[in-house]
Protein backbone atom coordinates (compact mmCIF):
# COMPACT_ATOMS: atom_id res chain seq x y z
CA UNK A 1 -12.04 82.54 6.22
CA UNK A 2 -8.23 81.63 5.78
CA UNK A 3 -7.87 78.19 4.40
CA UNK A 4 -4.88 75.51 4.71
CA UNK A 5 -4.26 73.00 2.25
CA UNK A 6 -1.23 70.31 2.43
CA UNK A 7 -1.02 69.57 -1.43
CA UNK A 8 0.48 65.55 -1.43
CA UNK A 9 2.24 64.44 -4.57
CA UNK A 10 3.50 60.53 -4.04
CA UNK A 11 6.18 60.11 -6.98
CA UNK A 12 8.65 58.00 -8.08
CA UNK A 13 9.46 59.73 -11.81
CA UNK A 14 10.23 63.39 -10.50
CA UNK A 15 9.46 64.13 -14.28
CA UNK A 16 9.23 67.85 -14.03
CA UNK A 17 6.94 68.19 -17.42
CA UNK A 18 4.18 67.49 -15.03
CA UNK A 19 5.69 68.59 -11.57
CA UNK A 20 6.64 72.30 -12.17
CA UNK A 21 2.93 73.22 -13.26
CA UNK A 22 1.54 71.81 -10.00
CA UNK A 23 4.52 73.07 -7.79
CA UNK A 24 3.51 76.50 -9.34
CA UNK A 25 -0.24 76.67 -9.09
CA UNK A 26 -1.49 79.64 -8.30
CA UNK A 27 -2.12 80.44 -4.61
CA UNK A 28 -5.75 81.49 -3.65
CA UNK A 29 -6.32 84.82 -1.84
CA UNK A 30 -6.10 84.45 2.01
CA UNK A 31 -5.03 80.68 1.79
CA UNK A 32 -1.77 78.59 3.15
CA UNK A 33 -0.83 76.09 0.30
CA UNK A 34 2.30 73.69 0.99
CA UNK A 35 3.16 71.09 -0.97
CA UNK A 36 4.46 67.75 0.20
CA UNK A 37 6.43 66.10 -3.07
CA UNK A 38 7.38 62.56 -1.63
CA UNK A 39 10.08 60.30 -4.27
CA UNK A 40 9.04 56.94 -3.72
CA UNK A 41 12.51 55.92 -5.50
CA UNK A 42 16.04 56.47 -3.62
CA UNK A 43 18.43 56.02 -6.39
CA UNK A 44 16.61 59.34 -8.55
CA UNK A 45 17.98 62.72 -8.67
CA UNK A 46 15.87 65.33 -9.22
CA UNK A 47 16.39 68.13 -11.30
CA UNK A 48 17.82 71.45 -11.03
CA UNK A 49 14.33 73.30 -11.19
CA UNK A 50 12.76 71.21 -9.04
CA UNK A 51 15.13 71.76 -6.56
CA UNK A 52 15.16 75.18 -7.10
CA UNK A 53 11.60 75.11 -5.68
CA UNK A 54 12.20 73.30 -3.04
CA UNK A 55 12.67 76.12 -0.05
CA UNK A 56 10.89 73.82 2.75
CA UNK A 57 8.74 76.27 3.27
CA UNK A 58 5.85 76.20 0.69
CA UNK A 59 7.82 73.01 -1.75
CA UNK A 60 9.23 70.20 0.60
CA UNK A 61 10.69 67.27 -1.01
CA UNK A 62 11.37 63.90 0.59
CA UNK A 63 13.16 61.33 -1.13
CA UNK A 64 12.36 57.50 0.93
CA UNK A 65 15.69 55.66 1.57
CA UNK A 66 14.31 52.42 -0.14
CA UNK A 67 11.14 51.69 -1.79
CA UNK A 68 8.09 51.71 0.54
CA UNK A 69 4.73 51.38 -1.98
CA UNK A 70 2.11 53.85 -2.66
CA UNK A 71 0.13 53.22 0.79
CA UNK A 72 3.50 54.43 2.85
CA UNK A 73 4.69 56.89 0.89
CA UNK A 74 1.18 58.70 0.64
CA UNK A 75 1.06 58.30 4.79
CA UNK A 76 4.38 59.74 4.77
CA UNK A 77 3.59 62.60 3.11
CA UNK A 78 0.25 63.51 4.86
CA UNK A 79 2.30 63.14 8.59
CA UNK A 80 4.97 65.86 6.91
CA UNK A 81 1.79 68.82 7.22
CA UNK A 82 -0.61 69.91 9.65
CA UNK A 83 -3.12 71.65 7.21
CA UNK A 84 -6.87 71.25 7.58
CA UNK A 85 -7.63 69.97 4.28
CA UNK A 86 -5.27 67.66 2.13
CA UNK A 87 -5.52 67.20 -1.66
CA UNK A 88 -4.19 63.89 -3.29
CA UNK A 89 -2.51 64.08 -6.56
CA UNK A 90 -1.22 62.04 -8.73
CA UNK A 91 2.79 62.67 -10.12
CA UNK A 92 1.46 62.35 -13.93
CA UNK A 93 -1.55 64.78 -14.39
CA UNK A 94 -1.99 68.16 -15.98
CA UNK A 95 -3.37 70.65 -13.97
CA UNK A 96 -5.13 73.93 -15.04
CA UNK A 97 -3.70 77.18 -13.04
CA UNK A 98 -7.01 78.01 -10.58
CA UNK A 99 -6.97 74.10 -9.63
CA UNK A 100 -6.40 75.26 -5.99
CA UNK A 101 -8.97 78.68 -6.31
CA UNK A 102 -11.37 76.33 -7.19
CA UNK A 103 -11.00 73.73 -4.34
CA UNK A 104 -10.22 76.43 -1.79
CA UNK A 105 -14.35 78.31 -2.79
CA UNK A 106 -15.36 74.87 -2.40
CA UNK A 107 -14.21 74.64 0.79
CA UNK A 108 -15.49 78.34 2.05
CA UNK A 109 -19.00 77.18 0.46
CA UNK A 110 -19.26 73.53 1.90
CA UNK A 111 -16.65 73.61 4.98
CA UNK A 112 -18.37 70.40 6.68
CA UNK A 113 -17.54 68.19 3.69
CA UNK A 114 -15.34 65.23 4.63
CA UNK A 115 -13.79 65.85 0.92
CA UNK A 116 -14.38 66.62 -2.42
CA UNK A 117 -14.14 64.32 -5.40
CA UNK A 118 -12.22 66.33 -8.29
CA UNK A 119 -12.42 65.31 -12.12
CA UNK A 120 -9.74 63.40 -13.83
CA UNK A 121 -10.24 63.08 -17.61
CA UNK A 122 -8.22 60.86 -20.30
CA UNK A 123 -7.77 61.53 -23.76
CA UNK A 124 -9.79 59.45 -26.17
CA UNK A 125 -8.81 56.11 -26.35
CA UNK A 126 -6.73 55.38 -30.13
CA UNK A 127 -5.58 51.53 -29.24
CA UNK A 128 -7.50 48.61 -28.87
CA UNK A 129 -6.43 48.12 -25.31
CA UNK A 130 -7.24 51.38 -24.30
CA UNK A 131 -10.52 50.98 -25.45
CA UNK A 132 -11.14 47.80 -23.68
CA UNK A 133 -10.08 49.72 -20.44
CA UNK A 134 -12.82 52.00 -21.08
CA UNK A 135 -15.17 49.53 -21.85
CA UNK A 136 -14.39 47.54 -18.53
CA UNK A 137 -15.62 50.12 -16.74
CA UNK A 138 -12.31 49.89 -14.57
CA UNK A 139 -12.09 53.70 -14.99
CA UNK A 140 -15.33 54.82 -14.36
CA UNK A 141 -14.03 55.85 -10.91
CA UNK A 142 -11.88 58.96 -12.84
CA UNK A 143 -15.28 60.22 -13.97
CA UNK A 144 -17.62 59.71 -10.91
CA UNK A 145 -17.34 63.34 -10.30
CA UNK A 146 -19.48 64.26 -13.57
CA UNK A 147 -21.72 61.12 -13.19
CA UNK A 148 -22.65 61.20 -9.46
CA UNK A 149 -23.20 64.51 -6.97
CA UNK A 150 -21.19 62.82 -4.44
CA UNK A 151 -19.74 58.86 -4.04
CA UNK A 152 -17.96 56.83 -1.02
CA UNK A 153 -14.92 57.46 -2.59
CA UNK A 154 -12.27 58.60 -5.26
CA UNK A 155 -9.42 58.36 -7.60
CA UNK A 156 -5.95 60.02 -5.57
CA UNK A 157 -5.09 61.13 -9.02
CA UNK A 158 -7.17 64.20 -7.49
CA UNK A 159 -8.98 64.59 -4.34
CA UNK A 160 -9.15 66.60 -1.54
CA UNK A 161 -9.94 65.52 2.05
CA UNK A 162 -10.41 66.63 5.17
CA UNK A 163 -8.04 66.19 7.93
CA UNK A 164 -10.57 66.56 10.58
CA UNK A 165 -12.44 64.27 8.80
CA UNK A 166 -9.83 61.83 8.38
CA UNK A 167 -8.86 61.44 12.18
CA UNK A 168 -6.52 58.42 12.29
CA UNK A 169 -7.88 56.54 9.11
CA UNK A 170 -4.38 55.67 6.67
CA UNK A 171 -3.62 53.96 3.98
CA UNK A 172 -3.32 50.09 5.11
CA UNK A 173 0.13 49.00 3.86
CA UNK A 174 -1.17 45.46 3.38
CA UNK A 175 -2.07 46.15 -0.12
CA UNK A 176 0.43 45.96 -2.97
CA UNK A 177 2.98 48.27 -3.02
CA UNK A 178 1.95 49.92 -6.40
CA UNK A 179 -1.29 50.69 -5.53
CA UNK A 180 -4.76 48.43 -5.85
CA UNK A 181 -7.25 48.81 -3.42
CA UNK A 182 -5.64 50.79 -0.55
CA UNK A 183 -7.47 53.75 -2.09
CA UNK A 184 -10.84 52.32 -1.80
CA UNK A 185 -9.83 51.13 1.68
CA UNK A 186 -8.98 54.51 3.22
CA UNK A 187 -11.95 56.50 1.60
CA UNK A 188 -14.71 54.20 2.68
CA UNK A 189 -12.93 54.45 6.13
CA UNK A 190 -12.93 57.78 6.64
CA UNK A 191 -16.61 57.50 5.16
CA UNK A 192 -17.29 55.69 7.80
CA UNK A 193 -15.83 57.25 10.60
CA UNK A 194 -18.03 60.55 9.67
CA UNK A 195 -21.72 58.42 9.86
CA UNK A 196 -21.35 57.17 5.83
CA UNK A 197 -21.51 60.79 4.39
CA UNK A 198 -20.49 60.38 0.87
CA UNK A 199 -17.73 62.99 -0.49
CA UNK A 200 -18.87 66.06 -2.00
CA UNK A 201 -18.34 66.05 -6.16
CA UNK A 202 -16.20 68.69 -7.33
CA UNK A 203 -16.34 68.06 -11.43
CA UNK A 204 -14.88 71.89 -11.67
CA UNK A 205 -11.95 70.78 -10.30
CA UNK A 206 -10.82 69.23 -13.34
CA UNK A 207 -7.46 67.89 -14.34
CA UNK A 208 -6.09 65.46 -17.23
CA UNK A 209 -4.66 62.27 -16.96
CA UNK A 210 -2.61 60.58 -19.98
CA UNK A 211 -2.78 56.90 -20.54
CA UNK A 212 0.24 55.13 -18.99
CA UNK A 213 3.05 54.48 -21.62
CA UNK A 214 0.94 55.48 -24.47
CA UNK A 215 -1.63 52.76 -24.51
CA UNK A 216 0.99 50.40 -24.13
CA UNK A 217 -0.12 46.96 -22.98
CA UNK A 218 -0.02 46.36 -19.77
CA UNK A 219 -1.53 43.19 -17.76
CA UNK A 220 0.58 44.03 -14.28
CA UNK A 221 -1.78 46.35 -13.48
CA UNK A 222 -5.20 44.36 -13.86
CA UNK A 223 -3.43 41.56 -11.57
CA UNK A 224 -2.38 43.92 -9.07
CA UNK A 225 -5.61 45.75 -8.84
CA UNK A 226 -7.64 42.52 -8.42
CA UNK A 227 -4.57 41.27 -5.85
CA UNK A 228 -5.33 44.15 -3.91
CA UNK A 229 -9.43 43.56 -4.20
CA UNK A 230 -9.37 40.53 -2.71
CA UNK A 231 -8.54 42.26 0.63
CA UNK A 232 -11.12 44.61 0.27
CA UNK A 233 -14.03 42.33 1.87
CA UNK A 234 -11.86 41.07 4.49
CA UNK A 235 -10.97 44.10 5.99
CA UNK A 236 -14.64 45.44 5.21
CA UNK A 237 -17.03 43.09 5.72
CA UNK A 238 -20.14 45.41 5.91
CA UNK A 239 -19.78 45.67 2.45
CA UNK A 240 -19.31 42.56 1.32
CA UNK A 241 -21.42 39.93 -0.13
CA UNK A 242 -20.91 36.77 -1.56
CA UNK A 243 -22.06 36.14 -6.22
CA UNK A 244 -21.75 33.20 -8.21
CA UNK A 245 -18.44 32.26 -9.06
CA UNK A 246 -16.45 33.96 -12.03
CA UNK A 247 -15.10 32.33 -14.83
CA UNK A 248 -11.75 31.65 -13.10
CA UNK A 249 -12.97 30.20 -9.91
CA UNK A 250 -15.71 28.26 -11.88
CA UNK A 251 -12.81 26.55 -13.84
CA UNK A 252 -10.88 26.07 -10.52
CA UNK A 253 -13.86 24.10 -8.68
CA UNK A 254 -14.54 22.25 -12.24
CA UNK A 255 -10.72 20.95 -11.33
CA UNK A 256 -11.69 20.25 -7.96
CA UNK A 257 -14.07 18.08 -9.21
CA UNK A 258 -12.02 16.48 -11.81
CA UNK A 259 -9.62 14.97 -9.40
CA UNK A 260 -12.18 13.88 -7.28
CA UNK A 261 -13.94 12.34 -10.11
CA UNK A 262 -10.69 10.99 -11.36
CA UNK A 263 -10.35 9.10 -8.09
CA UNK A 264 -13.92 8.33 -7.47
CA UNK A 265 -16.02 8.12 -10.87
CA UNK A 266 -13.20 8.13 -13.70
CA UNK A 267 -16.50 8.23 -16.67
CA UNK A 268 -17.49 12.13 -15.36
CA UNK A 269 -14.06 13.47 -16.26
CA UNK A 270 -15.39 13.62 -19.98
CA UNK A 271 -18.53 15.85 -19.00
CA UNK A 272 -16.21 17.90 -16.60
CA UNK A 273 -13.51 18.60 -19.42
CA UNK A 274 -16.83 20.01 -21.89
CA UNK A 275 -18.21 21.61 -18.81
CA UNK A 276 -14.89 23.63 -18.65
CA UNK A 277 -14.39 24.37 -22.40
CA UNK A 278 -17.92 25.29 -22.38
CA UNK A 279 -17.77 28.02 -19.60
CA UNK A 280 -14.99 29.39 -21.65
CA UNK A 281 -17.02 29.74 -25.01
CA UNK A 282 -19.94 31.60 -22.58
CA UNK A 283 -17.48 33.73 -20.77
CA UNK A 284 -16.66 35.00 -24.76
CA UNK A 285 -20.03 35.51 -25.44
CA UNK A 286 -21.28 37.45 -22.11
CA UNK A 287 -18.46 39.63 -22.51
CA UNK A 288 -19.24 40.58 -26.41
CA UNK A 289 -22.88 41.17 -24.56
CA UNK A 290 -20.82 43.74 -22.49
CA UNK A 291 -19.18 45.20 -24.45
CA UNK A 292 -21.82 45.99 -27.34
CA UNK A 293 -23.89 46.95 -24.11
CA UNK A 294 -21.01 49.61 -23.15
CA UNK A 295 -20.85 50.82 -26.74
CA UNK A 296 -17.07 49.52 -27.13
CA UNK A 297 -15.63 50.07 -29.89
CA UNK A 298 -16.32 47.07 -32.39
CA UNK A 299 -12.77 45.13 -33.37
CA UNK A 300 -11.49 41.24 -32.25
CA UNK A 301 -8.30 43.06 -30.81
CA UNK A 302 -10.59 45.06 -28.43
CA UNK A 303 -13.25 42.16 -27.65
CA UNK A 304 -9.80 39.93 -27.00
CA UNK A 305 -8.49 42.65 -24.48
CA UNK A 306 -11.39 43.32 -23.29
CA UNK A 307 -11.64 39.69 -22.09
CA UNK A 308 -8.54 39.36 -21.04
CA UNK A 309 -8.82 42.21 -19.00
CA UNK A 310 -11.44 40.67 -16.81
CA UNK A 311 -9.75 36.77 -16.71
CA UNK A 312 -6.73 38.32 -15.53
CA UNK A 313 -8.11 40.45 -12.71
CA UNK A 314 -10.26 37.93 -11.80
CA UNK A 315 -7.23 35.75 -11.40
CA UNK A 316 -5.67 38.45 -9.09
CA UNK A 317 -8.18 38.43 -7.22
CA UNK A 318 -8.17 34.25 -6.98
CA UNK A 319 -4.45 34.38 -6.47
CA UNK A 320 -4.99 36.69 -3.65
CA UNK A 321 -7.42 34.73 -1.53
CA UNK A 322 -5.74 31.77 -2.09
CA UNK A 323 -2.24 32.98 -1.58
CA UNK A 324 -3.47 33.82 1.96
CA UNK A 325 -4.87 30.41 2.42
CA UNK A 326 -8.89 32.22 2.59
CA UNK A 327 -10.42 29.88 0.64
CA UNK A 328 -13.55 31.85 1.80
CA UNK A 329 -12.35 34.45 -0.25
CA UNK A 330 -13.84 32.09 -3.36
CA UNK A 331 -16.96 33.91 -4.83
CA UNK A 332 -16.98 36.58 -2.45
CA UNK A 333 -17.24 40.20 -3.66
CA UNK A 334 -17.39 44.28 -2.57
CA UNK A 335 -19.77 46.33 -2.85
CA UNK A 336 -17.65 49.69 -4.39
CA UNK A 337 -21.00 51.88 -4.18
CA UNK A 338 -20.53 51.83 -0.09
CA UNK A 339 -23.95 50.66 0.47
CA UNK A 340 -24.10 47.72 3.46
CA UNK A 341 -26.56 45.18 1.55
CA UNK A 342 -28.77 43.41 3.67
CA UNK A 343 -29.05 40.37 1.24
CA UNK A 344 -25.37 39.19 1.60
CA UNK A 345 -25.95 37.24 -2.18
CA UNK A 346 -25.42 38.17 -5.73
CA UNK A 347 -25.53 41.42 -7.24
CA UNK A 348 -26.98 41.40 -11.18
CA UNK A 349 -25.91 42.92 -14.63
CA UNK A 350 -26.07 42.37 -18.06
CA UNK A 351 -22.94 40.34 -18.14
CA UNK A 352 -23.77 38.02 -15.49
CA UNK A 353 -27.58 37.37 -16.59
CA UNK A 354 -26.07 36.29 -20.19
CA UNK A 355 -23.81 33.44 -18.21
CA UNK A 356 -26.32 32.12 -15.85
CA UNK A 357 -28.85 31.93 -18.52
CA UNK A 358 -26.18 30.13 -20.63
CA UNK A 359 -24.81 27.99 -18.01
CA UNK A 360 -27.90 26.15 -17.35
CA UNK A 361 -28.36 25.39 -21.11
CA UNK A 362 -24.62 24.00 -21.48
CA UNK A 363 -25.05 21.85 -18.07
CA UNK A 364 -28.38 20.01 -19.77
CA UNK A 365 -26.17 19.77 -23.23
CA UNK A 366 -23.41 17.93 -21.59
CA UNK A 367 -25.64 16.15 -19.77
CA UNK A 368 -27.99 14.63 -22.99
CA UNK A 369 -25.16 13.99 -25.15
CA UNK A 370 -23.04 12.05 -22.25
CA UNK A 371 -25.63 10.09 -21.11
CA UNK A 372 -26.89 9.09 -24.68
């Protein structure tokens, strides 16, 4: 059985330490293999040997004539080929040499897969930041592959898909431009299109990711991904559900409140003001709950990134809702696991059991030493 795989490689670096290897994998007996290298970046110049690759014929390179985002550029590419099955990866990763053998047996074995979810692992975390980014969880999604035998979706840094599958599911170009959400978006789409079957995991298929800038620290990204988030149960409603607020909307309705109070009952604004300061103390300790609970490693510079990690996501995610005026967007969440919950109300962990055990106490606290 001859297999065809359009290999799409969104970039804006060109850095050929990573692009030669993957230009170069090995082709797999009785297989077509093209490879769609898209610069997201019109001012770069790529270099000699990756143009000396280029024959648009197996290598084709596109360079976009301004800069369209992630979402676009990754459509672009995929419109470019007419193979069956398309792999995503990402412009940064190391690949081993049988990365395609291995996804083109898995596609022999299993041909009426939507996709396949391959493995992308980091090294081990040296700086405090990058050890709060493990301990967030916000990267569990690189791993799923080892964790779970098949999920609603995957990281692009690698995974295959079909195009059958696929249909006319694309990356929405709503999202922001470097990337947050739109992933999540198309996958549970095409998911969905095919009756909810989950994408095969592929953990063979293994390839390494390094952390961006060498654990340099970055709070763009967080704001970005939760920016993009917010649009997530909007456009997908099944899986949506609506929690208890987070720490930043909490503090944004205590405001509410405090300029109502200002103009209506002046004497509440104390209670509001240790209402506020306390939900900041419990947001501390939930998330040093967390992160003993996720085995972080133990430090203040980790605990401090760790919860600023969240804050600023979750104000992403604020900004994003209320940027669009969807004030509806306020406490409402997504369900990442894919599954359509029938009770459209709060989802439980560790972390949020620790506040809403804590909250109660601090609301009867304020309240005995106010009204003393």
């Amino acid at each position: 059985m001859s297999v065809q795989i359009d290999v799409v490689i969104p970039s804006f670096r060109l850095e050929e330490h990573y692009l030669l290897p993957i230009l170069s994998l090995k082709k797999p007996a009785d297989t077509v293999i093209r490879f769609f290298l898209v610069a997201d970046n019109p001012s770069i110049i790529p270099s000699p040997a990756i143009q000396q690759l280029v024959d648009n014929k197996r290598v084709f390179l596109s360079i976009n004539p301004e800069n369209l985002g992630a979402a676009r550029t990754r459509n672009k590419a995929m419109e470019m080929g007419s193979a069956e099955w398309i792999l995503f990866l990402d412009d940064d990763i190391t690949v081993p040499p049988n990365l395609l053998e291995i996804y083109a047996d898995a596609i022999r074995k299993h041909p009426r897969e939507i996709g396949f979810i391959g493995l992308v692992n980091m090294p081990p975390p040296v700086k405090p930041f990058s050890h709060a980014i493990v301990a967030s969880g916000s990267m569990d999604i690189f791993k799923i592959a080892k964790d779970r035998d098949g999920f609603a979706w995957g990281a692009t840094a690698n995974m295959m898909i079909s195009r059958k599958a696929m249909g006319d599911v694309r990356f929405s170009e709503i999202y922001p431009k470097a990337g947050g959400g739109e992933d999540v978006d198309f996958f549970i789409n095409i998911r969905e299109r095919n009756n909810y079957m989950d994408f095969r995991s592929l953990p063979e298929a293994a390839v390494e990711h390094p952390w961006w800038n060498n654990e340099a620290v970055n709070f763009k990204r967080p704001f970005r991904y939760g920016m993009g988030n917010s649009l997530l149960p909007e456009r997908n409603p099944r899986y949506a559900y609506h929690d208890f607020p987070n720490t930043i909307e909490t503090v944004f309705l205590a405001l509410l409140a405090g300029i109502v109070a200002a103009i209506v009952k002046p004497s509440l604004l104390p209670a509001i003001g240790w209402f506020i300061a306390g939900a900041a103390v419990i947001e501390v300790i939930a998330g040093a709950v967390q992160s003993a609970k996720r085995k972080a490693k133990p430090g203040i510079a980790v605990y401090y990134y760790l919860l600023a990690l969240r804050l600023i996501q979750e104000a992403g995610m604020f900004w994003g809702n209320i940027s669009r005026g969807r004030l509806t967007g306020i406490t409402e969440r997504f369900n990442y696991n894919g599954v359509i919950r029938k009770v459209q109300f709060y989802r439980s962990n560790t972390y949020k059991l620790v506040k809403w055990v804590l909250y109660p106490l601090l609301i009867i606290l304020i309240w005995y030493y106010t009204s003393a």
